[in-house]
N, C-alpha and C. Protein backbone atom coordinates (compact mmCIF):
# COMPACT_ATOMS: atom_id res chain seq x y z
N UNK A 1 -7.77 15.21 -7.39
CA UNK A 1 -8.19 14.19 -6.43
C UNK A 1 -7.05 13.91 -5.46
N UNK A 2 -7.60 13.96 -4.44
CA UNK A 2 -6.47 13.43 -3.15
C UNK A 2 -6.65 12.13 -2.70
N UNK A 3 -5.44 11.51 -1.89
CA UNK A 3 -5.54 10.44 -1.05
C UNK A 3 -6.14 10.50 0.24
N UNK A 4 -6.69 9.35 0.54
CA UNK A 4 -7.27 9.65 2.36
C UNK A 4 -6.65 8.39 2.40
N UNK A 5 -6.07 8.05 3.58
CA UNK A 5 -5.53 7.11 4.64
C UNK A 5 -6.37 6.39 5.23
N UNK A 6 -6.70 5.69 5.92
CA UNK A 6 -7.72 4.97 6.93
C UNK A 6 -6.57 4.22 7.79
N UNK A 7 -6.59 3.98 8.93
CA UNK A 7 -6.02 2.75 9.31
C UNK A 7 -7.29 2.07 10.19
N UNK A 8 -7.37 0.77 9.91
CA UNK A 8 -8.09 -0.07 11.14
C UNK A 8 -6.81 -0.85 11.97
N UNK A 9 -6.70 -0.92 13.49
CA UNK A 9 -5.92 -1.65 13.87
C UNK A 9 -6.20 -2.91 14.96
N UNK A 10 -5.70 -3.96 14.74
CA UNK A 10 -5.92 -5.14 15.52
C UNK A 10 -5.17 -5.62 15.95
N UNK A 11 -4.60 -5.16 17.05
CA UNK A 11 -3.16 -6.16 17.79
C UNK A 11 -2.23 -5.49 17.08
N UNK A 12 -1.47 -6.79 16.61
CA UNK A 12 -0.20 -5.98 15.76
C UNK A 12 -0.55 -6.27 14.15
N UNK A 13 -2.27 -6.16 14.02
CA UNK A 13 -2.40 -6.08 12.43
C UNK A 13 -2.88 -4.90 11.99
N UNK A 14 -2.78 -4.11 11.06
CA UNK A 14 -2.81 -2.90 10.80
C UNK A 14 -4.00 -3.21 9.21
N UNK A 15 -5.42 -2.74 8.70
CA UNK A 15 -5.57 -2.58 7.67
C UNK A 15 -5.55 -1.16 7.17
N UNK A 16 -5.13 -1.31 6.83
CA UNK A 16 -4.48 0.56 5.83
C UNK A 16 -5.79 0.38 4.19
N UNK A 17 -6.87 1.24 4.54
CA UNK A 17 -7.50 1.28 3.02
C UNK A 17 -7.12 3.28 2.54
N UNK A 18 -7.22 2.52 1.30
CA UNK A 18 -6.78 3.80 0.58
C UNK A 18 -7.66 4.19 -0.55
N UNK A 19 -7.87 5.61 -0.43
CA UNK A 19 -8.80 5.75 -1.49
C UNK A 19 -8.72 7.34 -2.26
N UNK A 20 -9.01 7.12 -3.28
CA UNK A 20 -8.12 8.48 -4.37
C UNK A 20 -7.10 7.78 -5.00
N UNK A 21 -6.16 8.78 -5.31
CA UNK A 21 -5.34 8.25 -6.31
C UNK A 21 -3.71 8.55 -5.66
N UNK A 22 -2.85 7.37 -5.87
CA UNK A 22 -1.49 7.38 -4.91
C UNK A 22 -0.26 7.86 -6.49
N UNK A 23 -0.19 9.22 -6.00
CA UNK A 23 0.50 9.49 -7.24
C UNK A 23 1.89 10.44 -6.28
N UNK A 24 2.30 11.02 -7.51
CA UNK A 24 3.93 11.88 -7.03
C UNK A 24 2.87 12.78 -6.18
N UNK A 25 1.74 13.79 -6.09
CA UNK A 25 1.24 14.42 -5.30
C UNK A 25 1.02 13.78 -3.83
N UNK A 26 0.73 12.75 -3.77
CA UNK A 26 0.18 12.13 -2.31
C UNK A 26 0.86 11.11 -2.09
N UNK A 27 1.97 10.25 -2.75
CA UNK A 27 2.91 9.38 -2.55
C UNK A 27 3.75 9.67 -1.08
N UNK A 28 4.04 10.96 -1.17
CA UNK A 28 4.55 11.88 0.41
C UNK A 28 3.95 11.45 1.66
N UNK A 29 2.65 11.58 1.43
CA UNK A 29 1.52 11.18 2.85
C UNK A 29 1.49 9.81 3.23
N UNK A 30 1.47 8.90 1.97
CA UNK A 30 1.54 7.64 2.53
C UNK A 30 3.01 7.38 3.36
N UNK A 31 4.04 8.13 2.48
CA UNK A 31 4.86 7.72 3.26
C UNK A 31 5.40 7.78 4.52
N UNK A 32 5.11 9.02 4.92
CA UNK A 32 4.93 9.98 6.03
C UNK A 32 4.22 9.02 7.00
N UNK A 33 2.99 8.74 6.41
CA UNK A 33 2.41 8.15 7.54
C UNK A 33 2.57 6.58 7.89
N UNK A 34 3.27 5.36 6.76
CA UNK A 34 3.63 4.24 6.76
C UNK A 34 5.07 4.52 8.18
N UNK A 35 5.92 5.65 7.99
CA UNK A 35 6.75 5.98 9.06
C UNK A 35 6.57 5.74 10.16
N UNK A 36 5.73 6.56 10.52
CA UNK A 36 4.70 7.22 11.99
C UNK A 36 3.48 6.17 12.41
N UNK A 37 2.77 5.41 11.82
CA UNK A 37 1.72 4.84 11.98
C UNK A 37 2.00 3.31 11.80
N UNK A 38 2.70 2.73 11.19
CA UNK A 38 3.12 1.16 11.23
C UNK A 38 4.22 0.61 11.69
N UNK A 39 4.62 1.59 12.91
CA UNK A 39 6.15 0.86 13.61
C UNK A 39 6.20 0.01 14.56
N UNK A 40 5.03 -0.56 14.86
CA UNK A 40 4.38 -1.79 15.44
C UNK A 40 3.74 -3.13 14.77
N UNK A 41 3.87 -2.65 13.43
CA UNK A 41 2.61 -3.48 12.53
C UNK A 41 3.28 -4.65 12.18
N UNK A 42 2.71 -5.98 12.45
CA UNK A 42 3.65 -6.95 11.95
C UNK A 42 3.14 -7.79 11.06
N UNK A 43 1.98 -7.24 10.87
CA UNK A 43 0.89 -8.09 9.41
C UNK A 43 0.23 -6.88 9.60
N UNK A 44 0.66 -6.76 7.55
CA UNK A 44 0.29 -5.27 7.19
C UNK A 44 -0.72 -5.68 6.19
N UNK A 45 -2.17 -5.35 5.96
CA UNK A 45 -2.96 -5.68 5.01
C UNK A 45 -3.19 -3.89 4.33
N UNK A 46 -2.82 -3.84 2.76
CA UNK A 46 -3.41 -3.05 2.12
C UNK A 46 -4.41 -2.81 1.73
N UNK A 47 -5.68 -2.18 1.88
CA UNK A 47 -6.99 -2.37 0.81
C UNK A 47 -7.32 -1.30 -0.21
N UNK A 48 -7.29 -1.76 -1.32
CA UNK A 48 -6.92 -0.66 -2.58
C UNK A 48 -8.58 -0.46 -2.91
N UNK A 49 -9.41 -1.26 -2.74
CA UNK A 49 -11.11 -1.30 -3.01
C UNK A 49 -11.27 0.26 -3.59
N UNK A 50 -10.98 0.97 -3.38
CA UNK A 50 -11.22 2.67 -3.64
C UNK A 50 -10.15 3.37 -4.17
N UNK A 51 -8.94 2.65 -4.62
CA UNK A 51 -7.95 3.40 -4.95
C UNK A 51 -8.03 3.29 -6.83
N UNK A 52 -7.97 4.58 -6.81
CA UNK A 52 -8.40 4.83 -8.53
C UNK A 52 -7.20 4.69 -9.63
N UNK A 53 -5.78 4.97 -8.42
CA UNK A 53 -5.09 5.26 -9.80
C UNK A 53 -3.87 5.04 -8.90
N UNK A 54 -2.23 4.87 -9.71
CA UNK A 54 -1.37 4.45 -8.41
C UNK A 54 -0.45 4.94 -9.89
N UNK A 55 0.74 5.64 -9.57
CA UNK A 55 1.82 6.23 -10.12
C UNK A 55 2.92 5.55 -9.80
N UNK A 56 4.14 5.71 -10.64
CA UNK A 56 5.73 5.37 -10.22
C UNK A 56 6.00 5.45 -8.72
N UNK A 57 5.37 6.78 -8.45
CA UNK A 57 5.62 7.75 -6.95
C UNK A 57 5.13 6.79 -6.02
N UNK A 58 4.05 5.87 -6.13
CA UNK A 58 3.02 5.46 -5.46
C UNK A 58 3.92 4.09 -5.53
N UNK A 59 3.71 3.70 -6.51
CA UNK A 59 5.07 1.97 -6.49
C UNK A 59 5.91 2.14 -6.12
N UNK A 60 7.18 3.14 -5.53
CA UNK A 60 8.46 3.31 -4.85
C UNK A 60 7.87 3.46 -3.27
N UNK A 61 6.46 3.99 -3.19
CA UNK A 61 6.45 3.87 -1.67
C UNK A 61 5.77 2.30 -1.11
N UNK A 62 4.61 2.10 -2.52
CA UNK A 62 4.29 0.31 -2.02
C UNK A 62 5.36 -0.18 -1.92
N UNK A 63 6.83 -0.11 -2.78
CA UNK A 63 7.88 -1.24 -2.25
C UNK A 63 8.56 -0.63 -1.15
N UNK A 64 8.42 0.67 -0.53
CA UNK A 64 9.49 0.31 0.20
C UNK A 64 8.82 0.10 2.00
N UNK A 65 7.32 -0.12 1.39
CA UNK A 65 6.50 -0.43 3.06
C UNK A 65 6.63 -1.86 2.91
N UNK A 66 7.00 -2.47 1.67
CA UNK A 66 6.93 -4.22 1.35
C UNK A 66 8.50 -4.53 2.12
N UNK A 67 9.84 -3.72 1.52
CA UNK A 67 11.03 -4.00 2.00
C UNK A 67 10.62 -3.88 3.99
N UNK A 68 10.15 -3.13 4.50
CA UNK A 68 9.82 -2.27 5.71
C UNK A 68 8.88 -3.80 6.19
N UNK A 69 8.27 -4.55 5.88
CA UNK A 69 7.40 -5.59 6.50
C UNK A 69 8.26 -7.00 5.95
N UNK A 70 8.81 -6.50 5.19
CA UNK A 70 9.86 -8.14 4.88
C UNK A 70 10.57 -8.75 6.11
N UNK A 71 11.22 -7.19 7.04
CA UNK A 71 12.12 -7.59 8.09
C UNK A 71 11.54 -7.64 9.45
N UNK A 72 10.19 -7.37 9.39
CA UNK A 72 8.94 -7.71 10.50
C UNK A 72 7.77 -8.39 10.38
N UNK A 73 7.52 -9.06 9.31
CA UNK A 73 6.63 -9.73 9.36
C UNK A 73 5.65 -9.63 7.72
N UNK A 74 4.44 -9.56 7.60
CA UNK A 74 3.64 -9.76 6.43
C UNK A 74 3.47 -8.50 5.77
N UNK A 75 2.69 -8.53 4.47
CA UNK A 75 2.37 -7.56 3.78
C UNK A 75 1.76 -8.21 2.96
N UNK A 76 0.02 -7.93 2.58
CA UNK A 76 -0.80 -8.56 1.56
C UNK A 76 -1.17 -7.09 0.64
N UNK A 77 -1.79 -7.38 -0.56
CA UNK A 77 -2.84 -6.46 -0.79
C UNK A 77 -4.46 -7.21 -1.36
N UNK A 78 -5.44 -6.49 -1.07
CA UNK A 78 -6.64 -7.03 -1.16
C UNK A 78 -7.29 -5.92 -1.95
N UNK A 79 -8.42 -6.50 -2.32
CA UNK A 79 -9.49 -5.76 -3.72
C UNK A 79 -8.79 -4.68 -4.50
N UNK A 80 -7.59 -5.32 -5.16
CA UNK A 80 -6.70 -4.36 -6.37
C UNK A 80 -7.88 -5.00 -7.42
N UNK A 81 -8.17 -3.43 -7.85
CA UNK A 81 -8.68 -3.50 -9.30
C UNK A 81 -8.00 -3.68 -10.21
N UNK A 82 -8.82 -3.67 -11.75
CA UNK A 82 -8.54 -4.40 -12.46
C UNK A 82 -7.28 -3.87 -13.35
N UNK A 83 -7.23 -2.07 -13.22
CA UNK A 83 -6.28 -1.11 -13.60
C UNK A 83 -5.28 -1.26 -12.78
N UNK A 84 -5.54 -1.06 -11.24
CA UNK A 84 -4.19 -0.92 -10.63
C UNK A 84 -3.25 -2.57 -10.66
N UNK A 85 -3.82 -3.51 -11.28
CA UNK A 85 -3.17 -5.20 -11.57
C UNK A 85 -2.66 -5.12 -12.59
N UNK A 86 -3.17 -4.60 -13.55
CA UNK A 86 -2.19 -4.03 -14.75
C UNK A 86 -0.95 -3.42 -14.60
N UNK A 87 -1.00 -2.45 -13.96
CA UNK A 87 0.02 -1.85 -13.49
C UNK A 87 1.46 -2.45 -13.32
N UNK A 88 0.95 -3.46 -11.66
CA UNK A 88 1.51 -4.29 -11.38
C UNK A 88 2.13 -5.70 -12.16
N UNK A 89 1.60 -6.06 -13.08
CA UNK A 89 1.92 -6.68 -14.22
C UNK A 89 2.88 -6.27 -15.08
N UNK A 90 2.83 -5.19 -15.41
CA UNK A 90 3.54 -4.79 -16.58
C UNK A 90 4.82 -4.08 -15.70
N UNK A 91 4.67 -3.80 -14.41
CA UNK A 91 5.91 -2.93 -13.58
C UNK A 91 7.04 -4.13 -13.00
N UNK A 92 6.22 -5.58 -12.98
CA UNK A 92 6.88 -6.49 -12.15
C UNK A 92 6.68 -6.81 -10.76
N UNK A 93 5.68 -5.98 -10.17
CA UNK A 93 5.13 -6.12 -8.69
C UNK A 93 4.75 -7.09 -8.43
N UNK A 94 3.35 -8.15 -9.47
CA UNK A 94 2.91 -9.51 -9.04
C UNK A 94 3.94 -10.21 -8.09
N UNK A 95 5.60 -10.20 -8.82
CA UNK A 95 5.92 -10.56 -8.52
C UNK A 95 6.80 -10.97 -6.87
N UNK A 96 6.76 -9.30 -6.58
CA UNK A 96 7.34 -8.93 -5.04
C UNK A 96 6.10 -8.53 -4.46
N UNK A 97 4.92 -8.59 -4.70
CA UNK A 97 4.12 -8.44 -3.67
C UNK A 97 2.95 -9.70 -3.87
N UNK A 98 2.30 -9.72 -2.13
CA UNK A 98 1.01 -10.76 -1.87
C UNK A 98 -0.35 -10.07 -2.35
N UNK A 99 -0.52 -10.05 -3.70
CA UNK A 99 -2.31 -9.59 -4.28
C UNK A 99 -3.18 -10.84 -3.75
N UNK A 100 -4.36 -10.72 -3.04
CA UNK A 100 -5.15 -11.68 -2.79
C UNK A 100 -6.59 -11.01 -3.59
């Protein structure tokens, strides 16, 4: 299974949904494209609604688009399931990131 990207953009708000699974295979693309595609974004909304599965690979690139919006502005995430909150729980993320 692969990742697909989406961006919707509004002004300087960016929603990025993601869907597949963000692992060491496709961790690359997000990052690649968080580079290239959010160097304007100053409220960054994630939407995980479709994202099945999220790796180490995948948490070193969510934090470092979180460090990357700390020094410009927002970063939420929205409809994290109930696996990928686990994750985040047990990794310490609740804590450095906005889950709504």
């Amino acid at each position: 299974m692969s990742l697909t990207i989406e961006k919707k953009n509004e002004g300087t708000k960016d929603t990025v949904f993601l869907t597949g699974r963000l692992d060491t295979a496709t961790a690359p693309e997000l990052d690649a494209f968080a580079g290239k595609e959010l160097a304007n974004t100053q409220e960054l909304v994630l939407d995980f609604a479709r994202l099945e599965y999220i790796s180490s690979a995948g948490l070193r690139v969510i934090l470092k688009m979180q460090k990357l919006m700390n020094a410009k502005g927002s970063m939420k995430l929205i409809h994290v399931s109930d696996v990928i909150q686990e994750v985040f729980e047990i990794t310490g993320f609740v804590d450095i990131l906005t889950i709504e």
